[in-house]
Protein backbone atom coordinates (compact mmCIF):
# COMPACT_ATOMS: atom_id res chain seq x y z
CA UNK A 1 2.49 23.68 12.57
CA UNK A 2 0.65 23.56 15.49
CA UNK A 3 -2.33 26.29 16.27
CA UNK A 4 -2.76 28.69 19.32
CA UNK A 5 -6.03 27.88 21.15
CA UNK A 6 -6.96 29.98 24.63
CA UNK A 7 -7.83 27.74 27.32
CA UNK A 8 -11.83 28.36 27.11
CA UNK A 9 -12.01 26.85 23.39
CA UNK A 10 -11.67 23.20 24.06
CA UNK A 11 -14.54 23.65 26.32
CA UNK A 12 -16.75 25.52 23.82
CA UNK A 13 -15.48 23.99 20.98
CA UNK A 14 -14.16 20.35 21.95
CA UNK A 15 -16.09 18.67 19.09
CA UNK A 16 -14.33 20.45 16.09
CA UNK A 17 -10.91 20.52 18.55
CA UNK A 18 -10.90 16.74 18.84
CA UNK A 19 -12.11 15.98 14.51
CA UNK A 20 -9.04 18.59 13.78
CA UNK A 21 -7.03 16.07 16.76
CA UNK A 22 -8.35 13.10 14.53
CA UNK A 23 -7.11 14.77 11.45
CA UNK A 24 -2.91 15.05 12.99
CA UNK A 25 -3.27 18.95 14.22
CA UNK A 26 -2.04 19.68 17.30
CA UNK A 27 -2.56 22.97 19.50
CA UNK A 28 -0.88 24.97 21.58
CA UNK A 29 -3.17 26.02 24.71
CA UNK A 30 -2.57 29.85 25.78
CA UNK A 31 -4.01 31.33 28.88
CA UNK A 32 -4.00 35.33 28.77
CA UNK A 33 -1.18 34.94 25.53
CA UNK A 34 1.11 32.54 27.15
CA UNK A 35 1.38 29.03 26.03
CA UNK A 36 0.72 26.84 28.68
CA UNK A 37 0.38 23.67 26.92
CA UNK A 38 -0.53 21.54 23.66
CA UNK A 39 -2.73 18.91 22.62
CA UNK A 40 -0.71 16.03 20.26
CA UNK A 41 -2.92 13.47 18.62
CA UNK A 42 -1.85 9.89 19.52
CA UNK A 43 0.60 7.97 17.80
CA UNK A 44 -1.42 4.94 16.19
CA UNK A 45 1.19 1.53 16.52
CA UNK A 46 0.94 0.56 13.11
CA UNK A 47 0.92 -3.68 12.61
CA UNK A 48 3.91 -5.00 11.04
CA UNK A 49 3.83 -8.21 9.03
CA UNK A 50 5.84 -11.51 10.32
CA UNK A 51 7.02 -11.35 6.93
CA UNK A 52 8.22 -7.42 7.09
CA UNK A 53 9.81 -7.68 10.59
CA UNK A 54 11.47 -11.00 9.32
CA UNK A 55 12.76 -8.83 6.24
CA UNK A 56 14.29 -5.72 8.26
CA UNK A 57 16.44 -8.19 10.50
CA UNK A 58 17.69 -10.53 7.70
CA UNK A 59 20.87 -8.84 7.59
CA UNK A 60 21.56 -7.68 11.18
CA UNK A 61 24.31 -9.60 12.80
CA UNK A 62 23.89 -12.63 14.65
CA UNK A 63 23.83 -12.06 18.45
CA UNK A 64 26.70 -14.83 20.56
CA UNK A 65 24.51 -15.65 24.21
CA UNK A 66 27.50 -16.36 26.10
CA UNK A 67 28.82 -12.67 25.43
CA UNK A 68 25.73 -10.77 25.91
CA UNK A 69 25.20 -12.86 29.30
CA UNK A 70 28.27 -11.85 30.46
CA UNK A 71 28.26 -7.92 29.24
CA UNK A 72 24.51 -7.89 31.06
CA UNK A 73 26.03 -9.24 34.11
CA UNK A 74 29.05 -7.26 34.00
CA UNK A 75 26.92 -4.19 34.45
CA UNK A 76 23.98 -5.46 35.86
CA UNK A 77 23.67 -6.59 40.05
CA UNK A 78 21.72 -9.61 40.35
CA UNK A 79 22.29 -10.06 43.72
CA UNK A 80 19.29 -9.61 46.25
CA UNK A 81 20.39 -6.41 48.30
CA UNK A 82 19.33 -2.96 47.20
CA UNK A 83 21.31 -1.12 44.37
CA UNK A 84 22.98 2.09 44.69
């Protein structure tokens, strides 16, 4: 759940904002009450493994060229004037 901060506290504060940032809390920024915006720590890619990605598509259907060439170019212009 994410905790009302006023817009002077990541000023004064901005060390212990950003550790609680570090830690997954997120704020909402309020000027005079109103929320006016919110801090959201980063998402962090994770790495996944050859060996896990290889895994999770093992069963997925195979994919026939010819037919996704010819959906992509069914709905896709390739010619050189401007789209609409």
């Amino acid at each position: 759940m994410a905790r009302d901060i006023t817009q002077r506290q990541p000023r004064n504060d901005s060390g212990k904002i950003m550790r609680a940032l570090d830690q997954g809390e997120t704020f909402v920024v309020t000027r005079n009450g109103v929320p006016v915006g919110e801090l959201l720590p980063l998402r962090r890619h994770r790495f996944v493994s050859a060996e896990a990605a290889i895994a999770m598509f093992r069963d997925a259907p195979s994919v026939e060229l010819a037919q996704l060439r010819a959906d992509l170019d069914s709905v896709a212009s390739q010619g050189p004037g401007p789209s609409a």
